[in-house]
Protein backbone atom coordinates (compact mmCIF):
# COMPACT_ATOMS: atom_id res chain seq x y z
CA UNK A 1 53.59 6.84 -68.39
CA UNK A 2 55.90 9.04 -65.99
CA UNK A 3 56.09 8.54 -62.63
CA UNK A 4 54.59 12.24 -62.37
CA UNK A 5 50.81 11.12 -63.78
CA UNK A 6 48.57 12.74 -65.80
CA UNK A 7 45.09 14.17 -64.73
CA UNK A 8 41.54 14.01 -66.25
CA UNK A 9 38.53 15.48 -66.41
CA UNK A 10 32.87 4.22 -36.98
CA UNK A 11 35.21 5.48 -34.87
CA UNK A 12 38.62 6.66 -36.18
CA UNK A 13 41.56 5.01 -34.81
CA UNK A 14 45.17 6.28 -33.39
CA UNK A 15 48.44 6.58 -35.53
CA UNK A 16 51.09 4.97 -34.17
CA UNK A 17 52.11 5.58 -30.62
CA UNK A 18 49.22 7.20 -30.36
CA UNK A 19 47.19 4.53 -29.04
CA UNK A 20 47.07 2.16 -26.51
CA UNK A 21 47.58 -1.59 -27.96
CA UNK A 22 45.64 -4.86 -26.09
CA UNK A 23 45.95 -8.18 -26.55
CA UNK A 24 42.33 -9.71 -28.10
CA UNK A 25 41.60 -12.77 -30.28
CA UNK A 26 42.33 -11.27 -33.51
CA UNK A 27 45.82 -10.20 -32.69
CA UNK A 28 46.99 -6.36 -31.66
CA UNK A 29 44.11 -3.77 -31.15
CA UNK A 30 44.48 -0.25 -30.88
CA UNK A 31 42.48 1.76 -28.08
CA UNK A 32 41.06 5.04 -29.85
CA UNK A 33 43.44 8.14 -28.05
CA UNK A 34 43.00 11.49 -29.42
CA UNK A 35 46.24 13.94 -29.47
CA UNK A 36 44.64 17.58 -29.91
CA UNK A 37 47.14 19.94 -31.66
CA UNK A 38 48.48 23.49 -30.46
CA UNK A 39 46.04 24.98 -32.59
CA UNK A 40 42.81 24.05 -30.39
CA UNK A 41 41.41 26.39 -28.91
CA UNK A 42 42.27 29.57 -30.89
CA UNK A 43 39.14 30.71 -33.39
CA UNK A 44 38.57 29.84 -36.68
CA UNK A 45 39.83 33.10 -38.26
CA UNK A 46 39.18 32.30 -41.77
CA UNK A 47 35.67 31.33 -43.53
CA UNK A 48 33.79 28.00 -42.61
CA UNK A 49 32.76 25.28 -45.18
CA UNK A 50 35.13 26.96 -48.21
CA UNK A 51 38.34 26.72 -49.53
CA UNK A 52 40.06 29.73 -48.14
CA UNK A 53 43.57 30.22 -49.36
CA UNK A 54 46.59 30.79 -46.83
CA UNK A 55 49.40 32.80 -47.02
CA UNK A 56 51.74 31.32 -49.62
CA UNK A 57 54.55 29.12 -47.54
CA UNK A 58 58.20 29.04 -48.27
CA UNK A 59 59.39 25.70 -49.18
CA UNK A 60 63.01 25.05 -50.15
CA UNK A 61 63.29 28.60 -51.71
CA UNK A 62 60.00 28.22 -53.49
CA UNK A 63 56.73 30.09 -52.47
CA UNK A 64 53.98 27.30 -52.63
CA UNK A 65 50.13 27.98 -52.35
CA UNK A 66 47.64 25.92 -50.18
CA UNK A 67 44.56 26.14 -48.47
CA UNK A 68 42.07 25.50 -45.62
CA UNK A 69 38.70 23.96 -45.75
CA UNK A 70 37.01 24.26 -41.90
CA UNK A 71 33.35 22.44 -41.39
CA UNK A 72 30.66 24.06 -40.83
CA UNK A 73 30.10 24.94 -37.16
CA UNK A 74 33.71 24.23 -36.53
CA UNK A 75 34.53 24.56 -32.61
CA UNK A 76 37.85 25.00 -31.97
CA UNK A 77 37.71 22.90 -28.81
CA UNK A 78 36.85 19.65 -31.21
CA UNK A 79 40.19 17.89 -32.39
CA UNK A 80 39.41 17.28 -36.06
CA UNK A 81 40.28 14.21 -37.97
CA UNK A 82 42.21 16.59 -41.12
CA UNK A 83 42.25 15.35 -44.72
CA UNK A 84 44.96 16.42 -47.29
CA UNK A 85 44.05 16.13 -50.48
CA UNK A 86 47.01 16.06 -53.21
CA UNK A 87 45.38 16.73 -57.00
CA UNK A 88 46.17 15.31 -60.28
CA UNK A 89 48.41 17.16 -62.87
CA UNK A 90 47.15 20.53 -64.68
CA UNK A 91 45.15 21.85 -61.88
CA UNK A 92 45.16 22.43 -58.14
CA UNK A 93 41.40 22.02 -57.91
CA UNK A 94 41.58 18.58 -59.62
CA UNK A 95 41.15 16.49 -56.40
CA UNK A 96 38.86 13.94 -54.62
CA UNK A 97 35.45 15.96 -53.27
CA UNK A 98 35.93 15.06 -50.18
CA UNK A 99 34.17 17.82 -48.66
CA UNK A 100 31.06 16.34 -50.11
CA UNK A 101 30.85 13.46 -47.92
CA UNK A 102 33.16 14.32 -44.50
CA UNK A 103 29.37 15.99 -42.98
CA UNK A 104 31.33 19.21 -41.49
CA UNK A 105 33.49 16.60 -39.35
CA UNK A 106 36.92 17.09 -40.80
CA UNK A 107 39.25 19.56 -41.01
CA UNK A 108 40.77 19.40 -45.27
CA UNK A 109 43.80 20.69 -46.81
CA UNK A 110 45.17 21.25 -50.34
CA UNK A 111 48.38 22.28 -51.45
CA UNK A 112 49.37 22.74 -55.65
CA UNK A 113 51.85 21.30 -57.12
CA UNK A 114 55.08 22.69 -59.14
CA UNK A 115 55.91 20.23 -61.56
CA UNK A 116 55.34 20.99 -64.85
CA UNK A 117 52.04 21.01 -65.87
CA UNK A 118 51.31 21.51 -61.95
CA UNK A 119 52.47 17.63 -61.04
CA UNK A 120 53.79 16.68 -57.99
CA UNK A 121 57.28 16.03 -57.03
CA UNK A 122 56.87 12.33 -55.84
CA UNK A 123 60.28 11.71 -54.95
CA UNK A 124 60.40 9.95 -51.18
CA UNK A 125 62.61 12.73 -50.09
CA UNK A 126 61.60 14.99 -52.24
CA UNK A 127 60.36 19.13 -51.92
CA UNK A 128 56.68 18.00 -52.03
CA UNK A 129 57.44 15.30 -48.61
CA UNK A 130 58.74 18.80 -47.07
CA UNK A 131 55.97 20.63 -48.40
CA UNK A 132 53.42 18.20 -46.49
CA UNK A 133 55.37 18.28 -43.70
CA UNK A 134 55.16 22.47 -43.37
CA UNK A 135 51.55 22.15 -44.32
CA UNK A 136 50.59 20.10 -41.23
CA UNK A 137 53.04 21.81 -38.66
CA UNK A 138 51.02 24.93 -39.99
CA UNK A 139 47.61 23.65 -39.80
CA UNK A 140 48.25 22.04 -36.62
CA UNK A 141 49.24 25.26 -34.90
CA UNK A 142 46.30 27.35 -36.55
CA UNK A 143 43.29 24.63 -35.82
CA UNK A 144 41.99 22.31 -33.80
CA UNK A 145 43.86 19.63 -35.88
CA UNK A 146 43.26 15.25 -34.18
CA UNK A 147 47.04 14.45 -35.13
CA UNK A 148 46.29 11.25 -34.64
CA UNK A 149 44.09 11.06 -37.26
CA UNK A 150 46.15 12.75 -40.25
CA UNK A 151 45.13 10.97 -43.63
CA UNK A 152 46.12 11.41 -46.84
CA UNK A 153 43.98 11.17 -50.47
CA UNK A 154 45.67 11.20 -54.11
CA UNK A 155 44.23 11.75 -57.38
CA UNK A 156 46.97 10.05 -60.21
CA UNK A 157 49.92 12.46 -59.82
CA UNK A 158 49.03 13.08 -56.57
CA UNK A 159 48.56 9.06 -55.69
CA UNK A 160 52.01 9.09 -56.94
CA UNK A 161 53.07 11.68 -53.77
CA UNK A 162 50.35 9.63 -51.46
CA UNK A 163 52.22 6.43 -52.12
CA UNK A 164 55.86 8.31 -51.33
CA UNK A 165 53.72 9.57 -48.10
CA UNK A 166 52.60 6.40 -46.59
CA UNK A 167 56.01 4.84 -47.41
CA UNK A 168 57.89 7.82 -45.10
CA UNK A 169 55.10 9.66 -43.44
CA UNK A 170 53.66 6.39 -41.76
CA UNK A 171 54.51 7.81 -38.25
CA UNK A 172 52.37 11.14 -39.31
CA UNK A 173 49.52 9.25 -41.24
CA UNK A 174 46.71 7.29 -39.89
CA UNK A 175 45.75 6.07 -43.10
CA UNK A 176 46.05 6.88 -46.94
CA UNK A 177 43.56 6.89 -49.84
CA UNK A 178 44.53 6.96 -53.60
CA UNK A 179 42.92 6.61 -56.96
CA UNK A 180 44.76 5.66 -60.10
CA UNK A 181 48.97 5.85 -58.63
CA UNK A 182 52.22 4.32 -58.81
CA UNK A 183 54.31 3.11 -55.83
CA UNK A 184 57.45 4.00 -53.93
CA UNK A 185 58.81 0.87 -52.67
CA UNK A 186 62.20 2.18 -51.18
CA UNK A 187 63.71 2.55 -47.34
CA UNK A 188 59.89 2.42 -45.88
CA UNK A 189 59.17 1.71 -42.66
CA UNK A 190 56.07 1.27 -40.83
CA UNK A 191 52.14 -0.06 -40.74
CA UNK A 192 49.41 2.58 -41.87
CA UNK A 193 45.82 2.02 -43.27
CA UNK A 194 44.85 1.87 -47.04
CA UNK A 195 42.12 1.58 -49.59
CA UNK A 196 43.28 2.20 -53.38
CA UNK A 197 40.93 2.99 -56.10
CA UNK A 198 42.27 1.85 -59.80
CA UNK A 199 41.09 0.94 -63.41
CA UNK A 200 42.47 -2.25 -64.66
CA UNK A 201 41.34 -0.02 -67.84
CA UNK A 202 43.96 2.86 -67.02
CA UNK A 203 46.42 3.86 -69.86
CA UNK A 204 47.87 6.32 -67.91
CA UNK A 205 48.99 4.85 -64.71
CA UNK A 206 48.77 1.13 -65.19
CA UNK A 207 46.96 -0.72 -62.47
CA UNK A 208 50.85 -2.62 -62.18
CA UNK A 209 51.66 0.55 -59.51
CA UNK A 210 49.24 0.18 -57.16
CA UNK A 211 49.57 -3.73 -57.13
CA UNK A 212 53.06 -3.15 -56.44
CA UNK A 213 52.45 -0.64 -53.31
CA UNK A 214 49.23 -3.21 -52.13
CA UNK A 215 52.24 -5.97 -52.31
CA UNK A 216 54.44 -3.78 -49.84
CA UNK A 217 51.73 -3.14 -47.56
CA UNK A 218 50.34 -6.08 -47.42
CA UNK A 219 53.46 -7.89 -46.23
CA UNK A 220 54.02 -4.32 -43.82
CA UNK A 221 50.63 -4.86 -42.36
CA UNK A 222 51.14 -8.89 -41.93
CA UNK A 223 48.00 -9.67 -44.31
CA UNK A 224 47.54 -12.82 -45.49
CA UNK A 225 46.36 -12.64 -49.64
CA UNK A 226 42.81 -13.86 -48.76
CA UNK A 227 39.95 -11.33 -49.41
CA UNK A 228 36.33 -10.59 -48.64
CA UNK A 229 33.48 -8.74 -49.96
CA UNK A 230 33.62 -4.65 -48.24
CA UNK A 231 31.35 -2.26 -48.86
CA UNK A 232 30.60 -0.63 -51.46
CA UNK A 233 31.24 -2.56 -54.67
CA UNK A 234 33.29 -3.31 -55.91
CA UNK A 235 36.09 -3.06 -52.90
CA UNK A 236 37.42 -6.16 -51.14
CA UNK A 237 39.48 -6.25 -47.79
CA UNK A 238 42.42 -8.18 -47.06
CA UNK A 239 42.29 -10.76 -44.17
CA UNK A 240 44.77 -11.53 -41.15
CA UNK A 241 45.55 -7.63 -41.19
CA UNK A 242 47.09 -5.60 -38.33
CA UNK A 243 43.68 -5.27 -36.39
CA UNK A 244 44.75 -1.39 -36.81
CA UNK A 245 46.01 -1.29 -40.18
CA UNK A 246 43.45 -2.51 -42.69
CA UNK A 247 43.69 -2.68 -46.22
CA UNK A 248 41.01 -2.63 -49.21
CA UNK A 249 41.42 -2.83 -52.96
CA UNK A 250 38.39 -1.49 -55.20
CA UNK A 251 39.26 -2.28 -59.01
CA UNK A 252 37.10 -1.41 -61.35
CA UNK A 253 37.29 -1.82 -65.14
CA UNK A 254 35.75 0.54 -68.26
CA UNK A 255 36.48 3.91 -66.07
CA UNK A 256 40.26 4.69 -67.65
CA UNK A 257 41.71 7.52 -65.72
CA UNK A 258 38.71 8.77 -64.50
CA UNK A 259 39.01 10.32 -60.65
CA UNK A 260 35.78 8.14 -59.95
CA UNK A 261 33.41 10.70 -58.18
CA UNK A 262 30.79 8.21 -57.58
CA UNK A 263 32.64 5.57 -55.81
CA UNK A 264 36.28 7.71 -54.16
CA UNK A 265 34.45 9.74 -51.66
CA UNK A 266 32.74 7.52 -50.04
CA UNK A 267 34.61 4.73 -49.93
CA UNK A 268 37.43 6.90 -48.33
CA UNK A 269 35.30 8.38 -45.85
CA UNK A 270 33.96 5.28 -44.98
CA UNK A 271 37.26 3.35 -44.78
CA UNK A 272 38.85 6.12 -42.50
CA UNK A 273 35.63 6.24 -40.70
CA UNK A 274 35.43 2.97 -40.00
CA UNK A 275 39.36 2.17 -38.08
CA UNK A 276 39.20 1.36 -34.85
């Protein structure tokens, strides 16, 4: 399998410097502080609860597509927890729903991918790092955008880019979801969140990938290797975290590649939900 993939068919906590660490029994806790963007405060100007496409952006000589998903009854005075979404190879649509479960209280964003077959460059320093990068300057200045609470969700190719996000994007990402990746283990620095979703039945990213990233964080976030029962099923958290920078591994088995509807969406949302 290339590193590139293949496709198929409670109160949100502070990144970094954001918040305000105390002292408490279970180590360092992080006091919720919410950093509104330049963007509040100017209207919507573009369709609510719908994937409205933005004027293409130039990145590194290329002209890249993307687009904005606003909830329903978005007020521009609200800082928005935003969700980018990065979809698996062959097509831009091919990513995790999760405007069926965010309940019009996120801002989402989408970019495509140029790779062939529409993949995503994954490299750590790579065009598709930049190309996040102008995407959230851009949505930051046009919406009410919590950068505090910037998160990140990858379908296969795009769990590849996810991975290469968390590992140099830390300081911009509060947390990072991903079904069915690989990992990017080099110069990384920094704690973030994360819940991974893979098949130990996957032929086309081998679970191996995301064990290897869940090693790296889990020595990043100082957690020990014990685990307990999270919700839902079949996820598991890792103890002695960060208090801020949890981490949960949901493997399933008999799914293959699938992008896992039923269980991704929800899980996410209620992982990122759920950080103090």
């Amino acid at each position: 399998m290339s590193a590139g993939g293949v496709s198929a068919g409670g109160a949100l906590g502070s990144a970094g410097s954001a918040g305000t660490s105390t002292a408490g029994a279970g180590g360092m806790s992080t006091t919720t502080v919410a950093k509104p963007s330049a963007g509040c405060n100017l209207p919507a100007g573009q369709e609510l609860k719908s994937w409205v496409p933005q004027p293409n952006m130039m990145v590194a000589g290329a002209s890249r597509q993307w687009w904005v998903w606003l909830p329903n009854n978005y007020d521009p005075t609200k800082a928005y927890p935003t969700l980018f979404l990065f979809h698996g190879c062959s097509d831009a649509n091919n990513v995790v729903p999760m405007q069926n479960v965010t309940n019009d209280q996120a801002i989402l964003v989408r970019g495509a991918g140029t790779q062939p077959m529409t993949c995503w460059d994954q490299s750590p320093d790579g065009v598709d790092v930049t190309f996040f990068d102008q995407m959230l300057a851009a949505v930051s200045a046009q919406h009410c955008v919590d950068t505090a609470r910037v998160f990140a969700v990858g379908y296969s190719s795009g769990s590849w880019l996810v991975n290469s996000l968390d590992c140099r994007r830390a300081d911009k990402l509060r947390g990072a979801a991903t079904v069915s990746g690989g990992y990017e283990s080099s110069k990384c620095s920094g704690e973030i969140a994360r819940i991974f979703i893979h098949d130990s039945d996957d032929t086309d990213n081998d679970i191996s990938g995301s064990i290897t990233e869940r090693t790296r964080l889990i020595a990043a976030n100082h957690c020990t290797m014990n685990t307990l029962p999270d919700d839902p099923s079949p996820c598991v958290r890792y103890q002695g975290c960060d208090a801020a920078y949890p981490i949960d591994w949901c493997q399933t088995s008999g799914m293959m590649h699938g992008r896992q509807d039923s269980l991704a969406p929800g899980a996410f949302w209620k992982f990122f939900t759920g950080l103090n």
